[in-house]
PDB file of N, CA and C in Angstrom:
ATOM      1  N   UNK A   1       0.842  -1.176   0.000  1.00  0.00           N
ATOM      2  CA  UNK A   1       0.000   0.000   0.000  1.00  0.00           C
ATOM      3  C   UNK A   1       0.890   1.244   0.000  1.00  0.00           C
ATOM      4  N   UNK A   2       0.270   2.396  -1.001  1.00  0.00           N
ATOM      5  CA  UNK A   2       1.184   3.511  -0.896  1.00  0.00           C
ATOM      6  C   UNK A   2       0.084   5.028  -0.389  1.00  0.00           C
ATOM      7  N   UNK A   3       1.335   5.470   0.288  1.00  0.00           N
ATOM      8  CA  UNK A   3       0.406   6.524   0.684  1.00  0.00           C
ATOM      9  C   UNK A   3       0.602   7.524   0.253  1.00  0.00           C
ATOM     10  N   UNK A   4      -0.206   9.062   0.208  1.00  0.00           N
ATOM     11  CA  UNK A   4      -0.023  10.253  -1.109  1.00  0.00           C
ATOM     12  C   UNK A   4       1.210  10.495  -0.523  1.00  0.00           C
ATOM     13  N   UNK A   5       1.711  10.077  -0.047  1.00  0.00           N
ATOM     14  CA  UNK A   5       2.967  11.373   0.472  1.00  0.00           C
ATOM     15  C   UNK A   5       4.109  10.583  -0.105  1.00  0.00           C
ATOM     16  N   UNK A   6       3.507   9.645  -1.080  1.00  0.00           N
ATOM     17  CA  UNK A   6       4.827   8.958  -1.870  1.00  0.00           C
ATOM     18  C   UNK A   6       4.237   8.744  -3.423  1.00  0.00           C
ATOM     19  N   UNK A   7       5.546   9.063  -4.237  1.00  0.00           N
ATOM     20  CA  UNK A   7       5.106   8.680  -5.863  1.00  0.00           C
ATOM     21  C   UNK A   7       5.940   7.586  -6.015  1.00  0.00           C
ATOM     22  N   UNK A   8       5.472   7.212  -7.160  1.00  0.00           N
ATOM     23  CA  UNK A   8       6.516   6.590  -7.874  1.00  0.00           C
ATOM     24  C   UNK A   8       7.345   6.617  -9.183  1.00  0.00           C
ATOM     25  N   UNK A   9       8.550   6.822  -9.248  1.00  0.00           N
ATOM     26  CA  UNK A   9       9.658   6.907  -9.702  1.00  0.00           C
ATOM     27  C   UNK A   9       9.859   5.961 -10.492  1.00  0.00           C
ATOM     28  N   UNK A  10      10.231   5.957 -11.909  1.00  0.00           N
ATOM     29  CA  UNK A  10      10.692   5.292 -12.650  1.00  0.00           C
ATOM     30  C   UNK A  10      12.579   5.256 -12.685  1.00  0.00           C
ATOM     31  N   UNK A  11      12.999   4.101 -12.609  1.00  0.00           N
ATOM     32  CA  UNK A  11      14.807   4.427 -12.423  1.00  0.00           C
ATOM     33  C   UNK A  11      15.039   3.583 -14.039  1.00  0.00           C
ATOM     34  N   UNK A  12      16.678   4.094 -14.594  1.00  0.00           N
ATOM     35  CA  UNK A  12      17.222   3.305 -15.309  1.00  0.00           C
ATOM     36  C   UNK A  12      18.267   3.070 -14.892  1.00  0.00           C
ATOM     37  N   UNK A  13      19.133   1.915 -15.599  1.00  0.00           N
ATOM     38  CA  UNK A  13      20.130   2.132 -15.163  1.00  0.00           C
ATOM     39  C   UNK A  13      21.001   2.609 -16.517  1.00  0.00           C
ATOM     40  N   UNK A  14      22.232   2.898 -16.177  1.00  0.00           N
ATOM     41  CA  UNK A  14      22.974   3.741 -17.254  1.00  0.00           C
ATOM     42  C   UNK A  14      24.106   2.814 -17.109  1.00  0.00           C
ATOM     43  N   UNK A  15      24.613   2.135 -18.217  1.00  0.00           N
ATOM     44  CA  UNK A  15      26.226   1.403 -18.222  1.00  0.00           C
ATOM     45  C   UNK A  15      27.040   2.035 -18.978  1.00  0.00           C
ATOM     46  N   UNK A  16      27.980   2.863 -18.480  1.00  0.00           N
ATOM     47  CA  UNK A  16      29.108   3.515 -19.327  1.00  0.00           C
ATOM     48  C   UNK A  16      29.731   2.523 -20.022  1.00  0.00           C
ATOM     49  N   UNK A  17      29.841   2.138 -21.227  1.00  0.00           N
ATOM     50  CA  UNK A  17      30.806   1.257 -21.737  1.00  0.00           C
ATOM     51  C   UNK A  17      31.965   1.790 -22.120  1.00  0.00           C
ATOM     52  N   UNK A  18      32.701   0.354 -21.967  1.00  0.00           N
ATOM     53  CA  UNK A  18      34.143   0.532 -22.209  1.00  0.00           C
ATOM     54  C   UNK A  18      35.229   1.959 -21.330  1.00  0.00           C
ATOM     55  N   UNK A  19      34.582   1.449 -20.296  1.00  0.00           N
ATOM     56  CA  UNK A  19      35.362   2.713 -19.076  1.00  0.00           C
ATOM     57  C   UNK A  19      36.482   1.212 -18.125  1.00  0.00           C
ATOM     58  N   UNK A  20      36.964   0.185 -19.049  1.00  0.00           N
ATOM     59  CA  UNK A  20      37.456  -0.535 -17.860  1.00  0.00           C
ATOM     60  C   UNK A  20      37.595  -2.071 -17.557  1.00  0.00           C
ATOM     61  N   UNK A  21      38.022  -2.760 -17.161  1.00  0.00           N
ATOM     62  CA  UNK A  21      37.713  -3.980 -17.206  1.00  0.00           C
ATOM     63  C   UNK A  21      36.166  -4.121 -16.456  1.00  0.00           C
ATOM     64  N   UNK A  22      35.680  -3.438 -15.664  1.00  0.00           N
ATOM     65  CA  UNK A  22      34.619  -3.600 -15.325  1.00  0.00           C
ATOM     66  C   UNK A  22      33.630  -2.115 -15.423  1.00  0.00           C
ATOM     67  N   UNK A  23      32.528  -2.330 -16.134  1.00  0.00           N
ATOM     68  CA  UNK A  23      32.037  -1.261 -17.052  1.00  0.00           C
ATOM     69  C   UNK A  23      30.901  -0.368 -15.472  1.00  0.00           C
ATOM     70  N   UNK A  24      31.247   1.281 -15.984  1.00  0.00           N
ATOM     71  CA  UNK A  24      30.407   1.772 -14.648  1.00  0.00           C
ATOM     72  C   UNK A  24      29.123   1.456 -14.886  1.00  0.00           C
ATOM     73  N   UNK A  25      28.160   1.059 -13.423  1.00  0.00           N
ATOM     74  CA  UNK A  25      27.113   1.754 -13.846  1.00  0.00           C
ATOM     75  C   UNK A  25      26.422   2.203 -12.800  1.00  0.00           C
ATOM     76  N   UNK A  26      25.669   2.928 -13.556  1.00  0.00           N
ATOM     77  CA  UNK A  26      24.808   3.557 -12.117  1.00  0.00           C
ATOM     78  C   UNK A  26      23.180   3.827 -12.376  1.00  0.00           C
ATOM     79  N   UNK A  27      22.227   4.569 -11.614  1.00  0.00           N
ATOM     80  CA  UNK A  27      21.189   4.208 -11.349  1.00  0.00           C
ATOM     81  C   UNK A  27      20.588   5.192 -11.229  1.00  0.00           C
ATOM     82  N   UNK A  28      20.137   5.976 -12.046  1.00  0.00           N
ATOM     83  CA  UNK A  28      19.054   7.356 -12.127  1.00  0.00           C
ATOM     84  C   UNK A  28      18.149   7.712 -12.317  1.00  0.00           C
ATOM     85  N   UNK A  29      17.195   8.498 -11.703  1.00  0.00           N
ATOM     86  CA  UNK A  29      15.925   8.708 -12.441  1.00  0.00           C
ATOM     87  C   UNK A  29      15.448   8.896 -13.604  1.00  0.00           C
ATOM     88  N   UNK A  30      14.469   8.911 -14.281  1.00  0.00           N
ATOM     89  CA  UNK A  30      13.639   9.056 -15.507  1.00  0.00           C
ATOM     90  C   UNK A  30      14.420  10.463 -15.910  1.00  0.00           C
ATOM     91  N   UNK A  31      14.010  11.532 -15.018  1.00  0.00           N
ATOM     92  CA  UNK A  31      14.496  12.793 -15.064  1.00  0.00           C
ATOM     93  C   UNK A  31      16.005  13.106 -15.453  1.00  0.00           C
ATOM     94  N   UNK A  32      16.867  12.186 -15.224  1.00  0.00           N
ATOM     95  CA  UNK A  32      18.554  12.016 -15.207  1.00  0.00           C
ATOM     96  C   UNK A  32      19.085  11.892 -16.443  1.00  0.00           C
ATOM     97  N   UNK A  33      17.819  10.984 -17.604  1.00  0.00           N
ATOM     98  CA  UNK A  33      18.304   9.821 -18.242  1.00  0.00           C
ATOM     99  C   UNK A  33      19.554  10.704 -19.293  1.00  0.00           C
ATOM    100  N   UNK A  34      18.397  12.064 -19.762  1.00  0.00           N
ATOM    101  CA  UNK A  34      19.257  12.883 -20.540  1.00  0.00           C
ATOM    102  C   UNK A  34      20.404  13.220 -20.474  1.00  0.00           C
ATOM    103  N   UNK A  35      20.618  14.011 -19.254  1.00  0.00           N
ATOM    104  CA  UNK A  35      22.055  14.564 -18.658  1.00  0.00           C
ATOM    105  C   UNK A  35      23.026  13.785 -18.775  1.00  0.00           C
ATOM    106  N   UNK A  36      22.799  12.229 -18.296  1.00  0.00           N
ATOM    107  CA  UNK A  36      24.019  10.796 -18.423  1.00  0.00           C
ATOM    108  C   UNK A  36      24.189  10.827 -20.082  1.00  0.00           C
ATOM    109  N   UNK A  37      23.424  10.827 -20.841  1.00  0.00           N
ATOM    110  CA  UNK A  37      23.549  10.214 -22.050  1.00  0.00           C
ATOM    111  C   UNK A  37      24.726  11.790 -22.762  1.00  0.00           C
ATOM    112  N   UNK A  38      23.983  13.195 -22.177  1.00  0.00           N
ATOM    113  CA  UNK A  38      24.945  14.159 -23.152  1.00  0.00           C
ATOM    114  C   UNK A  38      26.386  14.470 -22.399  1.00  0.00           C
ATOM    115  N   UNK A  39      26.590  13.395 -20.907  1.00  0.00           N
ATOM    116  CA  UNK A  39      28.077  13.637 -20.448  1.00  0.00           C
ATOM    117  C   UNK A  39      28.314  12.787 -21.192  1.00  0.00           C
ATOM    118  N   UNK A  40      27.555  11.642 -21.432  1.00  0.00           N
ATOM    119  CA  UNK A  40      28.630  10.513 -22.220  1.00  0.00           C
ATOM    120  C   UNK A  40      28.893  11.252 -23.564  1.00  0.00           C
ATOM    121  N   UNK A  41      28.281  11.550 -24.263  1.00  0.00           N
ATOM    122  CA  UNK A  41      28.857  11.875 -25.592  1.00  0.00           C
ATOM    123  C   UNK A  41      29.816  13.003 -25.726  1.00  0.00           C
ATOM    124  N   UNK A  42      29.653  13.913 -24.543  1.00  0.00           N
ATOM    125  CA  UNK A  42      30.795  15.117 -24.195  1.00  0.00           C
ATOM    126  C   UNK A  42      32.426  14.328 -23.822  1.00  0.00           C
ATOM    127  N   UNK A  43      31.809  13.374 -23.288  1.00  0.00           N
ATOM    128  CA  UNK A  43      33.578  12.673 -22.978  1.00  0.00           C
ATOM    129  C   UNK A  43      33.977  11.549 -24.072  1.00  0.00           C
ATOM    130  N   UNK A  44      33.151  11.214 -25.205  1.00  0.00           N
ATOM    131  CA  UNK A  44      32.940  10.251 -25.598  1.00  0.00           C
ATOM    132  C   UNK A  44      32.977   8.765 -25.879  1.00  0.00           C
ATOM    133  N   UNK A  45      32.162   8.566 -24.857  1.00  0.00           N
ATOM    134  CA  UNK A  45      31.516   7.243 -24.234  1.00  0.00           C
ATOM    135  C   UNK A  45      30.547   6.950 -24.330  1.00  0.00           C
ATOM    136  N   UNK A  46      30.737   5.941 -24.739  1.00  0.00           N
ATOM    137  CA  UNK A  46      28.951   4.766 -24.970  1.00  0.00           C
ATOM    138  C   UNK A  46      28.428   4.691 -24.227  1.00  0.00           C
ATOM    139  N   UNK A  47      27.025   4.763 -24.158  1.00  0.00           N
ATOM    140  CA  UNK A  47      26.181   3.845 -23.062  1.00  0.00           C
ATOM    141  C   UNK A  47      24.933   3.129 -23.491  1.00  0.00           C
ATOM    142  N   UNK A  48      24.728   2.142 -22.498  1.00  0.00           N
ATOM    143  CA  UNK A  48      23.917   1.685 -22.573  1.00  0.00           C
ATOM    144  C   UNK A  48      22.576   1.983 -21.530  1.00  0.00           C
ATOM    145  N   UNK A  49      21.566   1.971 -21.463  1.00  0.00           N
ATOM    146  CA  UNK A  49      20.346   2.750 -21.230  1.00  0.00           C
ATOM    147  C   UNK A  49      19.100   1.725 -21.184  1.00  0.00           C
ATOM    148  N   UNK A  50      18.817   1.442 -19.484  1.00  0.00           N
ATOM    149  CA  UNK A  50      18.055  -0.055 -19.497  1.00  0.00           C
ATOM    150  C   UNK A  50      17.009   0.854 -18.318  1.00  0.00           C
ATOM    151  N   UNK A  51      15.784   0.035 -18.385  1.00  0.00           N
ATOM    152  CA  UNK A  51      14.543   0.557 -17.670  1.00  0.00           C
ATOM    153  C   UNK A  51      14.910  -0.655 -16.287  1.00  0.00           C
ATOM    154  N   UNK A  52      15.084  -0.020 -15.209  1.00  0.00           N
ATOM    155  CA  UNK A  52      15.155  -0.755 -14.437  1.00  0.00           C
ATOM    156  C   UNK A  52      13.408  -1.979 -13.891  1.00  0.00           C
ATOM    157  N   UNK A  53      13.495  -3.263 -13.540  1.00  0.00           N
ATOM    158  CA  UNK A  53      12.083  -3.920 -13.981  1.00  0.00           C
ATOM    159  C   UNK A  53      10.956  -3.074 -12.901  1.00  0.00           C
ATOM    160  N   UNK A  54      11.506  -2.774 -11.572  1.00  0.00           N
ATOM    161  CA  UNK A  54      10.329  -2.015 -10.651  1.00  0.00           C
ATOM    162  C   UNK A  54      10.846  -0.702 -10.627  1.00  0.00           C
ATOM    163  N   UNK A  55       9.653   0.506 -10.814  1.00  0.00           N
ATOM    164  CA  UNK A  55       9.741   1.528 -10.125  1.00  0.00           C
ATOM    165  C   UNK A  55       9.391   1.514  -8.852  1.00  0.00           C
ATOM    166  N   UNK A  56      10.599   2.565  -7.914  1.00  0.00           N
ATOM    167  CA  UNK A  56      10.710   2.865  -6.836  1.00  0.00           C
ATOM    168  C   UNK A  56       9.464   3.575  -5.892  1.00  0.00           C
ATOM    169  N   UNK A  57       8.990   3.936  -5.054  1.00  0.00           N
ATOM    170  CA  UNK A  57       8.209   4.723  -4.443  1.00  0.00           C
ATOM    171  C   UNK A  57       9.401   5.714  -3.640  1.00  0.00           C
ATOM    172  N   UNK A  58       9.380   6.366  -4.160  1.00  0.00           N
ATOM    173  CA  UNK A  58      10.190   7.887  -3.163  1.00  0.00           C
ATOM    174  C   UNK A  58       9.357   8.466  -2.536  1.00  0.00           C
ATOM    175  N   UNK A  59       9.906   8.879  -1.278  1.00  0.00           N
ATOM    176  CA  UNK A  59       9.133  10.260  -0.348  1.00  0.00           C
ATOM    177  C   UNK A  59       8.821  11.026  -0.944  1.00  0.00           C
ATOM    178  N   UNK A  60       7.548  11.922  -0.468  1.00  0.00           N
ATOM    179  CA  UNK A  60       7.416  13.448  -1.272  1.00  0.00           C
ATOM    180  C   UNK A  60       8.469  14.225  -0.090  1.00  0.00           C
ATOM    181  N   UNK A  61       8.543  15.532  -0.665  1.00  0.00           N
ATOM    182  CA  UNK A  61       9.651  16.186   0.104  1.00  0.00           C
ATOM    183  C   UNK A  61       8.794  17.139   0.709  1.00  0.00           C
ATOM    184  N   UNK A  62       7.209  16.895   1.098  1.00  0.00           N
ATOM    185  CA  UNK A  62       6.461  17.718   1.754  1.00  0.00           C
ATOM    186  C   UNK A  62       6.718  17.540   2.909  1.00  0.00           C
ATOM    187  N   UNK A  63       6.363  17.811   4.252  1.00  0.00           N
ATOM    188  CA  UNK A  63       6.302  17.699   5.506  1.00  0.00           C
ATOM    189  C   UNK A  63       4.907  17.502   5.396  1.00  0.00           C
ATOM    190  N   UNK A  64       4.560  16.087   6.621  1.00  0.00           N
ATOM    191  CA  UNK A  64       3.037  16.567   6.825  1.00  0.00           C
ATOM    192  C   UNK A  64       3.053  17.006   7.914  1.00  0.00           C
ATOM    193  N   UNK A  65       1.637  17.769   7.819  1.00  0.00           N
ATOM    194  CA  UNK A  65       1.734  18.003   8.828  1.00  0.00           C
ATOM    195  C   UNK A  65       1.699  19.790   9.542  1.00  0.00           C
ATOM    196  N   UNK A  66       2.525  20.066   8.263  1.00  0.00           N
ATOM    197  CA  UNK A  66       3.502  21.507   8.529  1.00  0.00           C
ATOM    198  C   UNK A  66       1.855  22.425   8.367  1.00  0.00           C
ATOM    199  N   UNK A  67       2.451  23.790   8.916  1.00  0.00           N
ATOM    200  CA  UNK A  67       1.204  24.610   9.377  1.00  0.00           C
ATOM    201  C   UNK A  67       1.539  25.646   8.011  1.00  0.00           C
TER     202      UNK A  67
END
């Protein structure tokens, strides 16, 4: 059960290729996806770009409560 004071978040993950014997990766929001993809091409590096299978439920950053 979710309650309003939480959404849910879609994550991907991002694999820098060819940064290594073992390739980075990391884990960003929907909102992120862009920014990763135009550092990679600014440094120029591949990536790969996968929908992670569950979206997350994040906090809202409201307070309840607050007056």
């Amino acid at each position: 059960m979710t309650s309003r004071s939480q959404r849910v978040v879609q994550l991907y993950e991002i694999t820098y290729l060819e940064t290594g014997p073992e390739p980075e990766v990391r884990t960003v929001e929907a909102c992120e996806v862009a920014a990763a993809i135009e550092y990679a091409g600014e440094h120029g590096m591949q990536v790969r770009v996968r929908p992670c299978r569950r979206p997350v439920a994040k906090p809202s950053t409201k307070e309840e409560g607050a007056s």
